[in-house]
C-alpha atoms as a PDB file:
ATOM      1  CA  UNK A   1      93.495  97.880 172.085  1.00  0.00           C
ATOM      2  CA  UNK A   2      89.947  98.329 172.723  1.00  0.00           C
ATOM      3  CA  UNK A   3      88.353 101.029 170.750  1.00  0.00           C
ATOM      4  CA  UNK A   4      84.944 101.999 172.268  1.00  0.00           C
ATOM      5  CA  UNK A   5      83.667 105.189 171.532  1.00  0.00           C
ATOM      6  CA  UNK A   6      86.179 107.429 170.793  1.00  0.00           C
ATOM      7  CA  UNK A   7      88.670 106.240 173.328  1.00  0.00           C
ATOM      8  CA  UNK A   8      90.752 103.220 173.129  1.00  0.00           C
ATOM      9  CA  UNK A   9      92.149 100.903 176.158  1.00  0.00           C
ATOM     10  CA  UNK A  10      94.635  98.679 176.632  1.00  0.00           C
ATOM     11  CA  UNK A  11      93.588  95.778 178.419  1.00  0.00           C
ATOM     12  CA  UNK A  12      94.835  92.706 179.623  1.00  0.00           C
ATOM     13  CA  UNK A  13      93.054  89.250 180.843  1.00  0.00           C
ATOM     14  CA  UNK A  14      94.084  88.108 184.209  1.00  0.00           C
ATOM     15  CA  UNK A  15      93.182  86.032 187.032  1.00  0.00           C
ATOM     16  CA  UNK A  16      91.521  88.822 188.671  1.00  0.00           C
ATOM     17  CA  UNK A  17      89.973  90.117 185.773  1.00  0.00           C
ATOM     18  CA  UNK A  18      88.380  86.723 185.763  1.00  0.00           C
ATOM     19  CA  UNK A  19      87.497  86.778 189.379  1.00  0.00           C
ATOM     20  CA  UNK A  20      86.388  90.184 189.629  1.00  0.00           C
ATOM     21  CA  UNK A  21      84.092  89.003 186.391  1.00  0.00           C
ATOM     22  CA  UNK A  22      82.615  85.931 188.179  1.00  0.00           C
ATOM     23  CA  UNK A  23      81.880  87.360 190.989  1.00  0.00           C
ATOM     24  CA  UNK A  24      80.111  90.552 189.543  1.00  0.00           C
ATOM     25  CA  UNK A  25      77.998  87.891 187.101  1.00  0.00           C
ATOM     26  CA  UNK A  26      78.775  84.203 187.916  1.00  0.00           C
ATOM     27  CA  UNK A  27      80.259  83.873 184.113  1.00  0.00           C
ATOM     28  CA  UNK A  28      83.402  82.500 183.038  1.00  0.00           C
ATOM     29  CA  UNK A  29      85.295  85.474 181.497  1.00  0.00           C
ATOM     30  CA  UNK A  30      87.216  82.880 178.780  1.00  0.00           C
ATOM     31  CA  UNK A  31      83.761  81.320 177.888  1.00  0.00           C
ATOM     32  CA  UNK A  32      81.550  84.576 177.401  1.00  0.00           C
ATOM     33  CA  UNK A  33      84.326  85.773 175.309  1.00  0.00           C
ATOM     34  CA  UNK A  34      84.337  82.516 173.530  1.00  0.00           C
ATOM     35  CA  UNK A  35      80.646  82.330 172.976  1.00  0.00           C
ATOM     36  CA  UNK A  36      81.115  85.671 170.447  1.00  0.00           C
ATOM     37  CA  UNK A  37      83.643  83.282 168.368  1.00  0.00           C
ATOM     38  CA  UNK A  38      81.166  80.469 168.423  1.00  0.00           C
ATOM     39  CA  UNK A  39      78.977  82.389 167.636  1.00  0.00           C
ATOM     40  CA  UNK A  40      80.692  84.138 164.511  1.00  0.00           C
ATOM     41  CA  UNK A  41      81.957  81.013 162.902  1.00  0.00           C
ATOM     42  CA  UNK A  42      77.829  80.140 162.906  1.00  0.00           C
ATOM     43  CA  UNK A  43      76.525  83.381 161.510  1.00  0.00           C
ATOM     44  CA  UNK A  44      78.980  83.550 158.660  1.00  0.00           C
ATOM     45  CA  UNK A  45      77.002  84.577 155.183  1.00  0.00           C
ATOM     46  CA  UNK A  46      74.381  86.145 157.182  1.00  0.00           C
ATOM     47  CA  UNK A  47      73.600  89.939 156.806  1.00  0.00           C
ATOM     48  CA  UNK A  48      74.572  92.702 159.071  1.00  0.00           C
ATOM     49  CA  UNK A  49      71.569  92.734 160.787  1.00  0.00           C
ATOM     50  CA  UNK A  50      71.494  89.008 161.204  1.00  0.00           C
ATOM     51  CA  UNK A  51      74.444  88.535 162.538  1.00  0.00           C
ATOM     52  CA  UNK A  52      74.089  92.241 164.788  1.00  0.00           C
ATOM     53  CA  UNK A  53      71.001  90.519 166.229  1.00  0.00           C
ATOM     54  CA  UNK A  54      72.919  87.000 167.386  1.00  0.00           C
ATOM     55  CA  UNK A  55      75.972  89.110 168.944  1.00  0.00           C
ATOM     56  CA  UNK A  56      73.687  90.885 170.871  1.00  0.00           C
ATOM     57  CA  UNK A  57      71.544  87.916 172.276  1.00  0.00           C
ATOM     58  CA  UNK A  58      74.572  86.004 173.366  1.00  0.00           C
ATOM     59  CA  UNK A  59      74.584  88.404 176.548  1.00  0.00           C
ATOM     60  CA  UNK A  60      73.256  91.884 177.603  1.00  0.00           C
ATOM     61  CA  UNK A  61      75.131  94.610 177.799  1.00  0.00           C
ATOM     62  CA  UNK A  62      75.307  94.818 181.137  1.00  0.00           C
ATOM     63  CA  UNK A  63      77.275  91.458 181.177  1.00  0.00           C
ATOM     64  CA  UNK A  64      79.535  92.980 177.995  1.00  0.00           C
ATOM     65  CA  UNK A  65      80.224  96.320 179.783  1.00  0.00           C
ATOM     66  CA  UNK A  66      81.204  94.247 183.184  1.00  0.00           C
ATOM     67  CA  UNK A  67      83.463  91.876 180.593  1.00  0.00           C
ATOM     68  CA  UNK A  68      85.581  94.802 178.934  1.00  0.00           C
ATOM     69  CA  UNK A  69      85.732  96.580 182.111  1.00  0.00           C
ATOM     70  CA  UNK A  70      87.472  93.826 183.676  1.00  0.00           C
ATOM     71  CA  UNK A  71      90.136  92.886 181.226  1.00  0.00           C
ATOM     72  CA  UNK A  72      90.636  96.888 181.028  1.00  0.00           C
ATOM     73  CA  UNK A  73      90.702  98.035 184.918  1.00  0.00           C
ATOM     74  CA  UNK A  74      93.039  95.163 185.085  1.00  0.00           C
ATOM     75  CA  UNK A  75      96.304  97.335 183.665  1.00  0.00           C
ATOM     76  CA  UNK A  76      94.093 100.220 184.336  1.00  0.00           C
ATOM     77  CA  UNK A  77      92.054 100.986 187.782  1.00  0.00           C
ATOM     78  CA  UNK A  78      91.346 104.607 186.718  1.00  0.00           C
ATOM     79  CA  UNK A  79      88.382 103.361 184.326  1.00  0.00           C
ATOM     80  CA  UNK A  80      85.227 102.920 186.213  1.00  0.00           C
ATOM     81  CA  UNK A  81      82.584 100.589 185.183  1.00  0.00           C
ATOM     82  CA  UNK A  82      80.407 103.446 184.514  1.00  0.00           C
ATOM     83  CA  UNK A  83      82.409 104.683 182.021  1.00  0.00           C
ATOM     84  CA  UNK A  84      82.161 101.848 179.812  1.00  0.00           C
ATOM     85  CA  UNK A  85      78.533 101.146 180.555  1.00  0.00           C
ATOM     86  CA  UNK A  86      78.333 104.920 179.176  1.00  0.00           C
ATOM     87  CA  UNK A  87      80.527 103.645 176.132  1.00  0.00           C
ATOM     88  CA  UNK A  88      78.407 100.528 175.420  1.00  0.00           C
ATOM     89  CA  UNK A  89      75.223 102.368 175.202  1.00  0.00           C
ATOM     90  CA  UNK A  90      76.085 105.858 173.248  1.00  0.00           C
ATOM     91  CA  UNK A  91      77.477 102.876 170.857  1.00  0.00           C
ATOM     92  CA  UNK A  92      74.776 100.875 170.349  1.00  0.00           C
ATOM     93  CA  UNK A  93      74.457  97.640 168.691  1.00  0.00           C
ATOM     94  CA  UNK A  94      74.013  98.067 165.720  1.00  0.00           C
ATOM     95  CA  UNK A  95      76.786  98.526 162.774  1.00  0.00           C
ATOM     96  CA  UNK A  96      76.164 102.132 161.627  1.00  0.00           C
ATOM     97  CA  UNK A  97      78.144 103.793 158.361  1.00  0.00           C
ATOM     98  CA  UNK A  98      80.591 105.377 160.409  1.00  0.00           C
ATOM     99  CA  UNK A  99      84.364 105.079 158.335  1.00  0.00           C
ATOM    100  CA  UNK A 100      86.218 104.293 161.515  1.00  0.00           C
ATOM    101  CA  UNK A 101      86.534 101.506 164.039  1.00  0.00           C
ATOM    102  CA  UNK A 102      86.276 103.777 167.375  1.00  0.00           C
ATOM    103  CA  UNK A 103      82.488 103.830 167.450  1.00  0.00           C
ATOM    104  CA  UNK A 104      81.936  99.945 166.742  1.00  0.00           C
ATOM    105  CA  UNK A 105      78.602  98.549 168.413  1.00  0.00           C
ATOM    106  CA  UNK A 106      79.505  96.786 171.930  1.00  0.00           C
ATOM    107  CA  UNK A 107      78.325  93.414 170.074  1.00  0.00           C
ATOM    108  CA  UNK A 108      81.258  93.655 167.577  1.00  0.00           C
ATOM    109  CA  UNK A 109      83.938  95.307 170.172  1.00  0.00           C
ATOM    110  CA  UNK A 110      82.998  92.253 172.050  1.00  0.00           C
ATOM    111  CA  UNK A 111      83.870  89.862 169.200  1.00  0.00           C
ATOM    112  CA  UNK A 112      87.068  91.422 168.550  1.00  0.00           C
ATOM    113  CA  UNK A 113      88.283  91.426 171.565  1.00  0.00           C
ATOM    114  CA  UNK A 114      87.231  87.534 171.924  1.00  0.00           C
ATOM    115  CA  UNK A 115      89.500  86.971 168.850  1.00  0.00           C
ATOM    116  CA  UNK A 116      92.195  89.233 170.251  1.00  0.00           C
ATOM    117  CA  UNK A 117      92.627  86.971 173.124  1.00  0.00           C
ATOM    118  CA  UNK A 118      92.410  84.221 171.182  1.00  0.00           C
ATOM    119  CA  UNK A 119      94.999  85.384 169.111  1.00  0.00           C
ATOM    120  CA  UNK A 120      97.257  86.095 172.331  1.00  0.00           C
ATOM    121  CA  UNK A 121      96.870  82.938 174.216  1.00  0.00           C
ATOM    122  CA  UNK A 122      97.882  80.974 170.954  1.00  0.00           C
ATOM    123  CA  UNK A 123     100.650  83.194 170.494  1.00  0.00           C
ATOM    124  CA  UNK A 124     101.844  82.673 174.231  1.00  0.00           C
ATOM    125  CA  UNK A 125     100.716  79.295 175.715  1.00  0.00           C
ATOM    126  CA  UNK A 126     103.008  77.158 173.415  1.00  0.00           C
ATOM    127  CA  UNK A 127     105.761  80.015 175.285  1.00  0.00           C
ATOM    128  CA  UNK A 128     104.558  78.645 178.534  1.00  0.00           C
ATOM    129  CA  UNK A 129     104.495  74.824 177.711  1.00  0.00           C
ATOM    130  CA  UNK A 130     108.569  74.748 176.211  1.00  0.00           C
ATOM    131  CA  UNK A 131     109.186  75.664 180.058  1.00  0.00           C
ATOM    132  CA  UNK A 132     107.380  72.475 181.468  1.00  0.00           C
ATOM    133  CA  UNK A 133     109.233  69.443 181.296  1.00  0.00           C
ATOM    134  CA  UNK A 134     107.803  65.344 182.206  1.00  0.00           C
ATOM    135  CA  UNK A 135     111.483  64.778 183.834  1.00  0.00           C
END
């Protein structure tokens, strides 16, 4: 699930969340997801600030909100793109003290959901390879 402020999504990457994605931005869905990864294995130690600050110059939010709203409209059409450009900036990006993971920054919603479909496509594409065979 997505949890972006106050309301949480399922979501779901496809081949036309991907195209939708390229052709709002001309970005590779996979790769802008995997540049938050990257990113985080590079900014480990740093402070909360720090590593706030490199999140959030990987892409604007513009490019995150078009991102989450395609892996999202994907299972769900009824969520507009305006509704999570809303979410992205009544977030913000930066960590606050808030004790609860529905009002995360964009930055870090972003980077969880890059290691949430991380996480899925290693669970699933060794599922897809048993079925292919070199007979």
């Amino acid at each position: 699930m997505i949890h972006l402020c106050y309301k949480s999504y399922g979501w779901k990457v496809t081949e036309g969340a991907c195209k939708s994605f390229f052709d709002k931005t001309g970005l590779d869905l996979y790769t802008v997801f995997g540049d938050y990864i990257s990113t985080s294995l590079k900014v480990q130690g740093e402070n909360a600030i720090g590593m706030m600050q490199a999140y959030s110059k990987l892409y604007t939010r513009d490019v995150a909100s078009k991102a989450l709203h395609a892996i999202i409209s994907s299972i769900n059409d009824e969520v507009k793109l305006n509704e999570i450009e809303d979410a992205t900036f009544r977030v913000g990006w930066y960590l606050s003290d808030r004790p609860d993971e529905l009002s995360e920054p964009w930055p870090f919603v972003m980077l969880k959901t890059a290691y949430e479909i991380n996480d899925y496509n290693n669970a699933n594409i060794p599922k897809k390879k048993a079925g292919i065979s070199a007979e």
